[in-house]
Protein backbone atom coordinates (compact mmCIF):
# COMPACT_ATOMS: atom_id res chain seq x y z
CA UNK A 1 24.07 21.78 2.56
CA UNK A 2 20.17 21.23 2.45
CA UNK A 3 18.95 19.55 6.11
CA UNK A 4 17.02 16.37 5.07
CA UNK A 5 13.06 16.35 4.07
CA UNK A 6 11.71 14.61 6.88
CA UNK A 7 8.42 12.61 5.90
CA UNK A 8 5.75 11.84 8.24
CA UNK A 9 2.26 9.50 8.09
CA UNK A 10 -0.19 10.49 10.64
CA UNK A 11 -4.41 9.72 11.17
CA UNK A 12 -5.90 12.96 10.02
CA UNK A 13 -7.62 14.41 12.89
CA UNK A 14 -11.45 14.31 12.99
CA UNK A 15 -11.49 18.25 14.04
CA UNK A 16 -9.35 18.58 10.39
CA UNK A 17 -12.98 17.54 9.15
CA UNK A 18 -14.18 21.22 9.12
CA UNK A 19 -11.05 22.74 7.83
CA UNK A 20 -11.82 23.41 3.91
CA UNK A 21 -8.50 24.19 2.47
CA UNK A 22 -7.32 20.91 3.97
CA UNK A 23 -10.02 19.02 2.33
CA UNK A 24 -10.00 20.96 -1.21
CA UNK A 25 -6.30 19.86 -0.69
CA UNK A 26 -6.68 16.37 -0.36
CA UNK A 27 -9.79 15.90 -2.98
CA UNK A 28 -7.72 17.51 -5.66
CA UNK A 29 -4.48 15.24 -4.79
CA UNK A 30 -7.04 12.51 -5.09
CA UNK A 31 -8.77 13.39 -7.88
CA UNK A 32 -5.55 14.28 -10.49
CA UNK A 33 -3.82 11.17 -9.15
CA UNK A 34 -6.63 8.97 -10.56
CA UNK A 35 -7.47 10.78 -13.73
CA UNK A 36 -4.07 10.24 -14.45
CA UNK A 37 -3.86 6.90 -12.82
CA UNK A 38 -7.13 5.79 -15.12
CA UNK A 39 -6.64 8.01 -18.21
CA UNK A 40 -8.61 6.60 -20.96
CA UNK A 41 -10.58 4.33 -18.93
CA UNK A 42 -14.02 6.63 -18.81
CA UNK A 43 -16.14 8.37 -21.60
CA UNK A 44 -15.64 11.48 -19.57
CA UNK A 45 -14.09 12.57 -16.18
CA UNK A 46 -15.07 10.71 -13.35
CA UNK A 47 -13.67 12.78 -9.92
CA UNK A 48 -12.99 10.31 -7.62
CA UNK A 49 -14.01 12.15 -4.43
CA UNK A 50 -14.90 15.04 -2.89
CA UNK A 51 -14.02 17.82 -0.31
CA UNK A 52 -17.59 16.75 1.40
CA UNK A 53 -16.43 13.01 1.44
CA UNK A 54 -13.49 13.91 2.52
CA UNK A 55 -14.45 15.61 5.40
CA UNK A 56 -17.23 12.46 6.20
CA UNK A 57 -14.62 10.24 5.92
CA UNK A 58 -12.07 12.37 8.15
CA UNK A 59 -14.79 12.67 10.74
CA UNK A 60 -15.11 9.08 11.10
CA UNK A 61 -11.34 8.71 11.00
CA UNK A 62 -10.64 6.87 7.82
CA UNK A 63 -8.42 9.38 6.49
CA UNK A 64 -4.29 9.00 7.08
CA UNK A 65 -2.52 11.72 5.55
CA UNK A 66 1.76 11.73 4.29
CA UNK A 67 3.21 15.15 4.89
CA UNK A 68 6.92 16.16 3.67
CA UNK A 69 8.17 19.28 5.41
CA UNK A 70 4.29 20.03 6.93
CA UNK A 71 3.39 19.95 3.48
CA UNK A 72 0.45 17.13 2.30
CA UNK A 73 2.03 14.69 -0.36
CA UNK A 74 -0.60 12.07 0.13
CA UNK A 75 -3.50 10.25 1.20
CA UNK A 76 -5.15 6.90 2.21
CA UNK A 77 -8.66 5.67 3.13
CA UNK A 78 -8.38 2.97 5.65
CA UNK A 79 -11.57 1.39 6.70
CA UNK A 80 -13.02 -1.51 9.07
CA UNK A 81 -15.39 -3.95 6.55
CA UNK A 82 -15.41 -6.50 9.26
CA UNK A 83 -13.97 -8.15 12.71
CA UNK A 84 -11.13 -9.46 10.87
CA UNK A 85 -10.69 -7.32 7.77
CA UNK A 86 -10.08 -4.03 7.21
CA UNK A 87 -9.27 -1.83 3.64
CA UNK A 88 -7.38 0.78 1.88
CA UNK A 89 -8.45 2.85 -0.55
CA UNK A 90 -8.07 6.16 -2.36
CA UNK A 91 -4.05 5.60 -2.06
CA UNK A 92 -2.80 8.75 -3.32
CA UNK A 93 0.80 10.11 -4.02
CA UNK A 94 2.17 13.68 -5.01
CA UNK A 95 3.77 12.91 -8.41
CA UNK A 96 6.59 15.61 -7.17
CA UNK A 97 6.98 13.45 -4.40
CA UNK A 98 6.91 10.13 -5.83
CA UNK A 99 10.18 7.70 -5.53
CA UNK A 100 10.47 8.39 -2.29
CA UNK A 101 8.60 5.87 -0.38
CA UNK A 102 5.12 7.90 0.14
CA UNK A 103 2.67 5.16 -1.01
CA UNK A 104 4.64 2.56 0.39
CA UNK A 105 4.78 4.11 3.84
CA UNK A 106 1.02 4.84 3.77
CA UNK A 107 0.50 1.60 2.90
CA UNK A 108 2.51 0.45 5.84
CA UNK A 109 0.76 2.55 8.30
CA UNK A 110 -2.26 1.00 7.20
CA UNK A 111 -1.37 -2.24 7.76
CA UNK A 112 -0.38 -1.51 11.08
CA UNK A 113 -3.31 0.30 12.13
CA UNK A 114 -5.57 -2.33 11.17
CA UNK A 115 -3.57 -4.95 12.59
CA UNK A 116 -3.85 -3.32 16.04
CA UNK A 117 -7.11 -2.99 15.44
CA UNK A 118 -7.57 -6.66 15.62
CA UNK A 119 -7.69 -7.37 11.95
CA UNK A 120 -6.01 -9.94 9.90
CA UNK A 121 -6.91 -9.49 6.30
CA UNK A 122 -6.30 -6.15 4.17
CA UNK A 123 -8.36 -5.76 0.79
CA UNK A 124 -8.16 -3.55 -2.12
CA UNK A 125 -9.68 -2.97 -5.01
CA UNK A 126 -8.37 -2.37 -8.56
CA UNK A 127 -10.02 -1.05 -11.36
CA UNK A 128 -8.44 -2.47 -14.78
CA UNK A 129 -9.78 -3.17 -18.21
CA UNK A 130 -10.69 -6.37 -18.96
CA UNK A 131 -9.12 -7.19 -22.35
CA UNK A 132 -6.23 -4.90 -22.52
CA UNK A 133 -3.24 -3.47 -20.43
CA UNK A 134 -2.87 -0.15 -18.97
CA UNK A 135 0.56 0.88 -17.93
CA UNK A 136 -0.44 2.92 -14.88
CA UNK A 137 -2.62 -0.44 -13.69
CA UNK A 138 0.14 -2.85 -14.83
CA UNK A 139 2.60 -0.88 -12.63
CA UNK A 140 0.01 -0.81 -9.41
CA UNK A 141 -1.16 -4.72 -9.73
CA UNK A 142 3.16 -5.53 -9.76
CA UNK A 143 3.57 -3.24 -6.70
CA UNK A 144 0.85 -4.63 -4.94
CA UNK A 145 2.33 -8.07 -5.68
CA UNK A 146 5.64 -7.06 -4.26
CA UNK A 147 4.38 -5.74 -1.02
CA UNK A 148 2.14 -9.06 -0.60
CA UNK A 149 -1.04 -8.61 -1.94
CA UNK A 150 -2.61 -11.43 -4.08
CA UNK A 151 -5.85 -11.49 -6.15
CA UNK A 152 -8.80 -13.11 -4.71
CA UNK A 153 -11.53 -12.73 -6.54
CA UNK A 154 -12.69 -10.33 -10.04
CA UNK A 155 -15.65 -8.87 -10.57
CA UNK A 156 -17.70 -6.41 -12.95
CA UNK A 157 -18.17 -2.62 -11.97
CA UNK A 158 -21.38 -3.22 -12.08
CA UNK A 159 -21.62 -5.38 -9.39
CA UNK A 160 -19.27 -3.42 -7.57
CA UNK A 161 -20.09 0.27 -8.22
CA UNK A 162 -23.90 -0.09 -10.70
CA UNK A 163 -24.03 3.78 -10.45
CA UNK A 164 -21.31 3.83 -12.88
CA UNK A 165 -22.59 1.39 -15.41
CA UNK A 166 -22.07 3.37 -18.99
CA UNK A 167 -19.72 5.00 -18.29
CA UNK A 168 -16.76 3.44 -18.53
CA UNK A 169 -14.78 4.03 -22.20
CA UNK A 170 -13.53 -0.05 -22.12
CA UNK A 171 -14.94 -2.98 -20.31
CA UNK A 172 -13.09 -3.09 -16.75
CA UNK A 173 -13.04 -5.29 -14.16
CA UNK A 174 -12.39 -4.71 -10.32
CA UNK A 175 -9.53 -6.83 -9.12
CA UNK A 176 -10.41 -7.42 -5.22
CA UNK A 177 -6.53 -8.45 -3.61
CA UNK A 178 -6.18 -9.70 -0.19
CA UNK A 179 -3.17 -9.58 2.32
CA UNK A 180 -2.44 -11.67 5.23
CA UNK A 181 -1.67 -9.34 7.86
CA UNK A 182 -0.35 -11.76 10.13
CA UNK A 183 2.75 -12.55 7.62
CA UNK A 184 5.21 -10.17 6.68
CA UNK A 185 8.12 -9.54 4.22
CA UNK A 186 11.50 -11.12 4.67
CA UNK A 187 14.45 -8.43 6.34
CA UNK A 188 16.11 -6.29 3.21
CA UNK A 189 12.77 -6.51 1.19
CA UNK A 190 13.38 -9.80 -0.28
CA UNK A 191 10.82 -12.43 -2.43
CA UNK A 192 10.16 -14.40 0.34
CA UNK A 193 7.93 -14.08 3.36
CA UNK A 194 7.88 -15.49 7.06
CA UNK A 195 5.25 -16.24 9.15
CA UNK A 196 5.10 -14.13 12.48
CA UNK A 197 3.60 -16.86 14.13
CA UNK A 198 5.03 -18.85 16.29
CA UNK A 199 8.42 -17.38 15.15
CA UNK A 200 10.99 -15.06 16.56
């Protein structure tokens, strides 16, 4: 009998900043997650991080990291834009390791990080083409709906990210999706949502 894989979400520590297999680690996970995740979507291949940023980023504590048996299976950004809102980004999964909660429960952690922190509004951003669908975008903007996020606002890449401009294979768009951190799911993962306020 096999003893049960025990996954874990934890706030990379800022002295992991200096440890280079860790970060050549993570920027890879990154990096084939959203070649994959945005296949056709560039002229060439855009790599969506790097070990350096990485390390920047774990230095400042921004980086929260999903191991399964001490191993890394995935990776979040999670940032402070203002008093009140704070911001994912660079949500990666293992694909090996996918189906088993490991975006959802960096997600969560998230949430409740930035909610101690005194924030009440989570963004992301979502990079989709403008005129067409993309299955692996399709499949995010539905989860993201599920879990509570709605669309606020759309804009170019080029407002967004001009160093890009060109080159992009397909006109996109970046989908900016806001959560109320303040509400949260119905018990048993149901359609509906509560207030916390005010309510027991």
């Amino acid at each position: 009998m096999h003893a049960p894989r025990e996954l874990s979400v934890d706030l990379l520590s800022p002295d992991t900043a200096g440890d280079a297999a860790t970060m050549a680690t993570l920027s890879a996970l990154v990096n084939a997650v959203y070649a994959a995740a945005e296949q056709g979507l560039w002229r060439d291949p855009v790599a969506r991080t790097s070990p350096d940023e990485l390390s920047r980023l774990t230095r400042d504590g921004q980086i929260v990291v999903a191991r399964l048996d001490a191993r890394i299976v995935g990776c979040v950004r999670v940032q402070r834009l203002t008093r009140e809102m704070s911001a994912f980004a660079m949500l990666a999964a293992a694909p090996e390791s996918r189906g088993i909660g490991v975006g959802r429960e960096l997600v969560r952690f998230a949430e409740r990080r930035s909610r101690a922190q005194g924030s009440r509004i989570m963004q992301l951003e979502l990079l989709a083409p403008r005129a067409s669908s993309h299955p692996a975008k399709d499949f995010l903007a539905g989860w993201y709906a599920r879990i509570g996020y709605r669309m606020v606002r759309v804009g170019t890449i080029e407002e967004f990210y001009p160093r890009v401009t060109g080159k992009l294979a397909t006109p996109c768009d970046f989908r900016v999706y806001h959560k109320d951190l303040l509400e949260r799911a119905l018990p048993g993962g149901q359609g509906g949502r509560r207030s916390e306020r005010g309510q027991t």
